[in-house]
N, C-alpha and C. Protein backbone atom coordinates (compact mmCIF):
# COMPACT_ATOMS: atom_id res chain seq x y z
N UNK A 1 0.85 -1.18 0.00
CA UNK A 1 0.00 0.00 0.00
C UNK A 1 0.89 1.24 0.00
N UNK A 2 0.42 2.04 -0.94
CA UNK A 2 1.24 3.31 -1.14
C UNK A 2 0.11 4.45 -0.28
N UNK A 3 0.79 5.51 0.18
CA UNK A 3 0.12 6.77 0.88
C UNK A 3 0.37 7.88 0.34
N UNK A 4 -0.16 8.60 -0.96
CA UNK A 4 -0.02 9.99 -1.35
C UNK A 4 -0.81 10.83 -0.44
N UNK A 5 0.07 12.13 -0.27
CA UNK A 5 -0.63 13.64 0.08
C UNK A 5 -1.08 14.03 -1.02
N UNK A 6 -1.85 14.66 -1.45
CA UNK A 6 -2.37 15.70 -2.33
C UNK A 6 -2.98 16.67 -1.62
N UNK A 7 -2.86 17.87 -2.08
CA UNK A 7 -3.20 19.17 -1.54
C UNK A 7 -3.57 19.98 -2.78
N UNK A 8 -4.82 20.45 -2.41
CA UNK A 8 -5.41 21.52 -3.85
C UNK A 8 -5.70 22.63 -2.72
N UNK A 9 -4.74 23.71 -2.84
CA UNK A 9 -5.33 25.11 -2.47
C UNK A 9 -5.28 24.89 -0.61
N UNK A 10 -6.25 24.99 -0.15
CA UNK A 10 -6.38 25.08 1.51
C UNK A 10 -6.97 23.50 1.78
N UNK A 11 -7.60 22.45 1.02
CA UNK A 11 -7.72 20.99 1.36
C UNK A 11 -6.41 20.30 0.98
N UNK A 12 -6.82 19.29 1.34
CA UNK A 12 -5.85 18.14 1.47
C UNK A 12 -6.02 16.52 1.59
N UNK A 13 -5.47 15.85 1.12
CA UNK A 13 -6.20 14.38 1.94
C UNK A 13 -4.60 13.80 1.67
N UNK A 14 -4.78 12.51 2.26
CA UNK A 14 -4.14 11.45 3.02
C UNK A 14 -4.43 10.29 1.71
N UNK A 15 -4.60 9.86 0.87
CA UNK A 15 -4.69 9.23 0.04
C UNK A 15 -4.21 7.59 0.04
N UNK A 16 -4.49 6.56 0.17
CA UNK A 16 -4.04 4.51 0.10
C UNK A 16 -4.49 4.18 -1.28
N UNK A 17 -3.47 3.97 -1.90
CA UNK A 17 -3.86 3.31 -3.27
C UNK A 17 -2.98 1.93 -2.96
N UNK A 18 -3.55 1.13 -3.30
CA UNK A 18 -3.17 -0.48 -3.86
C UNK A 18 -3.69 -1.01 -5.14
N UNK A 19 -2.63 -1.50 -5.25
CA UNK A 19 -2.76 -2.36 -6.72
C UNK A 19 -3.46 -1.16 -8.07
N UNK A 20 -2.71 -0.03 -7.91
CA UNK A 20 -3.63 1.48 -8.83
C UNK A 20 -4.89 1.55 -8.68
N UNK A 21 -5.70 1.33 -7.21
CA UNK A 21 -7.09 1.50 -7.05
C UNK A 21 -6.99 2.11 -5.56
N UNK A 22 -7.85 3.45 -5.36
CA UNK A 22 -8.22 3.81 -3.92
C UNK A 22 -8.57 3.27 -3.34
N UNK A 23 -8.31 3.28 -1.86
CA UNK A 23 -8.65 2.20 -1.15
C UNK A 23 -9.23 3.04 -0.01
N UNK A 24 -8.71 3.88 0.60
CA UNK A 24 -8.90 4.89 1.62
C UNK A 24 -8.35 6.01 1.56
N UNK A 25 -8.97 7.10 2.22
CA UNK A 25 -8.74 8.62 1.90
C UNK A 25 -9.38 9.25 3.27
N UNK A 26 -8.26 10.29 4.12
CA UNK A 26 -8.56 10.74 5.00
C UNK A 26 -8.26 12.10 4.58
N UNK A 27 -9.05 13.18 4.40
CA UNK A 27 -9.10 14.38 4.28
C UNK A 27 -9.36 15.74 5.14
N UNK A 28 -8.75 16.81 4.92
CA UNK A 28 -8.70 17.61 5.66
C UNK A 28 -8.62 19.41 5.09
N UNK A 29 -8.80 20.23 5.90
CA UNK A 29 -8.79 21.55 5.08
C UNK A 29 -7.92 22.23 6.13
N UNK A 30 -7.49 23.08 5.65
CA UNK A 30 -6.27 24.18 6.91
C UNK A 30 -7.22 24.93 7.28
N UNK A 31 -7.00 25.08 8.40
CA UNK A 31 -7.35 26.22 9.44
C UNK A 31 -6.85 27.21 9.74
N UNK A 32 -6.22 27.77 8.83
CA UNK A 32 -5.10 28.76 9.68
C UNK A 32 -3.91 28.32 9.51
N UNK A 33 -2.73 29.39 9.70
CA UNK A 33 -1.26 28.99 9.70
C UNK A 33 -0.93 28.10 10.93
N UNK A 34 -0.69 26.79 10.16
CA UNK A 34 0.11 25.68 11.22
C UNK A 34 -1.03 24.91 11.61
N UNK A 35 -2.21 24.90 11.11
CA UNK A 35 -3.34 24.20 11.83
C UNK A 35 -4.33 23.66 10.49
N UNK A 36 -5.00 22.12 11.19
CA UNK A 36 -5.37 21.71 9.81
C UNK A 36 -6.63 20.93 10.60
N UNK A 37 -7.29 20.45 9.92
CA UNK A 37 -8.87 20.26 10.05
C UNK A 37 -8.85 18.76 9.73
N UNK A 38 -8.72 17.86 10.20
CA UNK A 38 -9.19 16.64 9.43
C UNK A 38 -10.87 16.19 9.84
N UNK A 39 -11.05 16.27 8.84
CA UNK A 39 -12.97 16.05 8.39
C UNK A 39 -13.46 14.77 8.12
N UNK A 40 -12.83 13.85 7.24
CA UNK A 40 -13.41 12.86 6.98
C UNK A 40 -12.54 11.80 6.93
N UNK A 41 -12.92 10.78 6.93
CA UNK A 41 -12.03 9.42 7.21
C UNK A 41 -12.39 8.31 6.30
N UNK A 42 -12.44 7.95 4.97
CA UNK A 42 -13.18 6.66 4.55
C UNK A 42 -12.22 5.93 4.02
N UNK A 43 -12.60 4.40 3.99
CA UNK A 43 -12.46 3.24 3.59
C UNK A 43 -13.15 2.09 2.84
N UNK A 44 -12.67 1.52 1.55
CA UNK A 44 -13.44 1.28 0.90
C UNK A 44 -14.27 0.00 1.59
N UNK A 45 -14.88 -0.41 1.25
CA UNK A 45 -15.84 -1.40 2.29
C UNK A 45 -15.25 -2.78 1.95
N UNK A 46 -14.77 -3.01 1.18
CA UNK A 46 -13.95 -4.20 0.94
C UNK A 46 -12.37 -4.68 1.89
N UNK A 47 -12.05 -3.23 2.29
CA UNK A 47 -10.82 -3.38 2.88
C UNK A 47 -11.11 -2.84 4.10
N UNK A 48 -12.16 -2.74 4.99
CA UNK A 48 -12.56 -2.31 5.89
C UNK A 48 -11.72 -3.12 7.32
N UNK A 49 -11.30 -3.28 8.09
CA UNK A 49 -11.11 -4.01 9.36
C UNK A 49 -9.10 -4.40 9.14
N UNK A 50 -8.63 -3.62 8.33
CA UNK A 50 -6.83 -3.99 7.60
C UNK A 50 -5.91 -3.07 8.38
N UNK A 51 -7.04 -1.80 9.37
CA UNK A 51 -5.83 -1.24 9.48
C UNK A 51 -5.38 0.29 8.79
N UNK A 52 -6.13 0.33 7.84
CA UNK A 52 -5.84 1.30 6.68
C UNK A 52 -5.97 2.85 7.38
N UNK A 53 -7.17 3.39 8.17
CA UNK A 53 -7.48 4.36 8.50
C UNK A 53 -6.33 4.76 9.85
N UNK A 54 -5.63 3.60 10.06
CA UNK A 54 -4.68 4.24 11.16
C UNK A 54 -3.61 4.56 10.33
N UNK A 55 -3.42 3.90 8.86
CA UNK A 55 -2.01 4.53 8.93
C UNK A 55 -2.19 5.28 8.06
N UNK A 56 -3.16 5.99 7.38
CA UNK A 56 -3.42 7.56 7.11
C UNK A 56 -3.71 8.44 8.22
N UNK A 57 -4.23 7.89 9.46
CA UNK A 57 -3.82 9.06 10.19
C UNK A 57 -2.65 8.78 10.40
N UNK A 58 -1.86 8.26 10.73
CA UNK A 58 -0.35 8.27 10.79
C UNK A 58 0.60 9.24 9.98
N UNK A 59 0.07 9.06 9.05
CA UNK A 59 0.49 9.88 8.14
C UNK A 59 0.25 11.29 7.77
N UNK A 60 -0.94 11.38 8.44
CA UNK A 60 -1.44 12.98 8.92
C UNK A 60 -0.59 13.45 9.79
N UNK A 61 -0.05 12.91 11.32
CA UNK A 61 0.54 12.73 12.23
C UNK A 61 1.92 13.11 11.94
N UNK A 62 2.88 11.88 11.06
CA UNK A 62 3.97 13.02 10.96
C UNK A 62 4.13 13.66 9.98
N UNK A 63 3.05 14.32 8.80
CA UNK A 63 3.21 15.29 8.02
C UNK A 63 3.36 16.75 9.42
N UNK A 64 1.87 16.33 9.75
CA UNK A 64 1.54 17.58 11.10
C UNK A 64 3.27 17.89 12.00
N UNK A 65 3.85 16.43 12.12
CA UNK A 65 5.30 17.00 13.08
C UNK A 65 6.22 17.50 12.16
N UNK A 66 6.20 16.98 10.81
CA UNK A 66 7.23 17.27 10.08
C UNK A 66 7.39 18.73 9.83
N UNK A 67 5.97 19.54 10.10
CA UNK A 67 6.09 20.83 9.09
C UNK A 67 5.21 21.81 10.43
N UNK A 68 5.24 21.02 11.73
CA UNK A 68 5.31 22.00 12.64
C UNK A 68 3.36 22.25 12.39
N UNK A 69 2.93 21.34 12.24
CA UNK A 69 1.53 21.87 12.00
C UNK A 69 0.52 21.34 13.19
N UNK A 70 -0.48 21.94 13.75
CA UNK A 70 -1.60 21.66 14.73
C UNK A 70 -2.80 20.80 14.72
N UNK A 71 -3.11 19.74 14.28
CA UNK A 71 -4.69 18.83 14.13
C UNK A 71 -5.37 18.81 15.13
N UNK A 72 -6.81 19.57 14.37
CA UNK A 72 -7.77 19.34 14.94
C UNK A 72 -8.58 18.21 14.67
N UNK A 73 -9.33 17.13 15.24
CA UNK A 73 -9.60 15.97 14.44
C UNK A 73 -11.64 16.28 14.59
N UNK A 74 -11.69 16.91 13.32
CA UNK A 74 -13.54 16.49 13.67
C UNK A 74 -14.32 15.27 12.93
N UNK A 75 -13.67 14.21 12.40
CA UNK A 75 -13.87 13.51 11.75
C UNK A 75 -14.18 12.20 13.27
N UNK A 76 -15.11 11.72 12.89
CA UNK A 76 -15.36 10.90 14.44
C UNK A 76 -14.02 9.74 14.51
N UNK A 77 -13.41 9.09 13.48
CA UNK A 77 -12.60 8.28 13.32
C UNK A 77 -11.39 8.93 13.66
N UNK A 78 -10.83 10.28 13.28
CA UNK A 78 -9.45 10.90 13.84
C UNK A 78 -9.80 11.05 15.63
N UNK A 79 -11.06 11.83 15.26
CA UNK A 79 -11.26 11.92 17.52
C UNK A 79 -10.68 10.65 18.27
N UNK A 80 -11.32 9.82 17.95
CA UNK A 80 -10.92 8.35 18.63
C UNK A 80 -10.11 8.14 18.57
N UNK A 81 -9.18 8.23 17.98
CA UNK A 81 -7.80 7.61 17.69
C UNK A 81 -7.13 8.28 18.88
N UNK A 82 -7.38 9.90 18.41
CA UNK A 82 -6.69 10.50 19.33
C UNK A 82 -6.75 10.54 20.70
N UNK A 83 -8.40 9.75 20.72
CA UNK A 83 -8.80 9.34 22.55
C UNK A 83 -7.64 8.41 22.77
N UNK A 84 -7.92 7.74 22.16
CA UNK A 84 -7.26 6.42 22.78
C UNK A 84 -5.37 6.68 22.67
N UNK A 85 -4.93 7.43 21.55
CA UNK A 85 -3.53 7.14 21.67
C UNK A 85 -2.69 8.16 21.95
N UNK A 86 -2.36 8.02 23.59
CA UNK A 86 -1.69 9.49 23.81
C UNK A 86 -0.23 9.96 23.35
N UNK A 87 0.14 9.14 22.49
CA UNK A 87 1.06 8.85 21.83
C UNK A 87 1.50 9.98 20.68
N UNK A 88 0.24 10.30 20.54
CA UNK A 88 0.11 11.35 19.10
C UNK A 88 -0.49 12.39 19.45
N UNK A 89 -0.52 12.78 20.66
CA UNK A 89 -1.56 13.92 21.05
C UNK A 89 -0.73 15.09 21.08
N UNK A 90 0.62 15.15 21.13
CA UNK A 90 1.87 16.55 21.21
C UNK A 90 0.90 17.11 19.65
N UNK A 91 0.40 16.33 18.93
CA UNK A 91 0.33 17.66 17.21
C UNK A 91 -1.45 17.93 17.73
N UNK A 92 -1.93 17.20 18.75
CA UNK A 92 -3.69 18.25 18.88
C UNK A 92 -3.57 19.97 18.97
N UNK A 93 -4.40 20.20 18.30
CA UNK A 93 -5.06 21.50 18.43
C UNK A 93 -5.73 21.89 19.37
């Protein structure tokens, strides 16, 4: 599984392609300098229960440390994560 960023303008997503087909896409919009919005979380229903949605947020995670940026998670799938893993909570907003 490959993980592209793409960014158009002030959105963004988290992108899982396998085998040249989407698989999952966690997206987000900036908030402001250094601060970013993640909104939605999906997975295709076939690959549902693999794992996939953690390691696009993961990947939200250290884009957010790499470049000094703040997540806010309103997507119910980023919240949780972030309940549960205090591991990743230094990049919350």
């Amino acid at each position: 599984m490959l993980v592209n960023h793409e960014v158009n303008g002030n959105k963004g997503a988290f992108v899982a392609v396998e085998d040249g087909k989407k698989i999952g896409e966690m997206t987000y919009s900036a908030a402001g300098p250094g601060k970013i919005i993640i909104d939605h979380t999906e997975v295709d229903e076939q690959e549902k229960g693999k794992g996939i949605g953690h390691v696009l947020l993961m990947k939200a995670v250290e884009y957010a440390r790499d470049n000094q940026v703040k997540i806010m998670p309103l997507c119910p799938f980023a919240k949780a994560s972030f309940d549960r893993d205090v591991t990743i909570r230094d990049v919350l907003f």
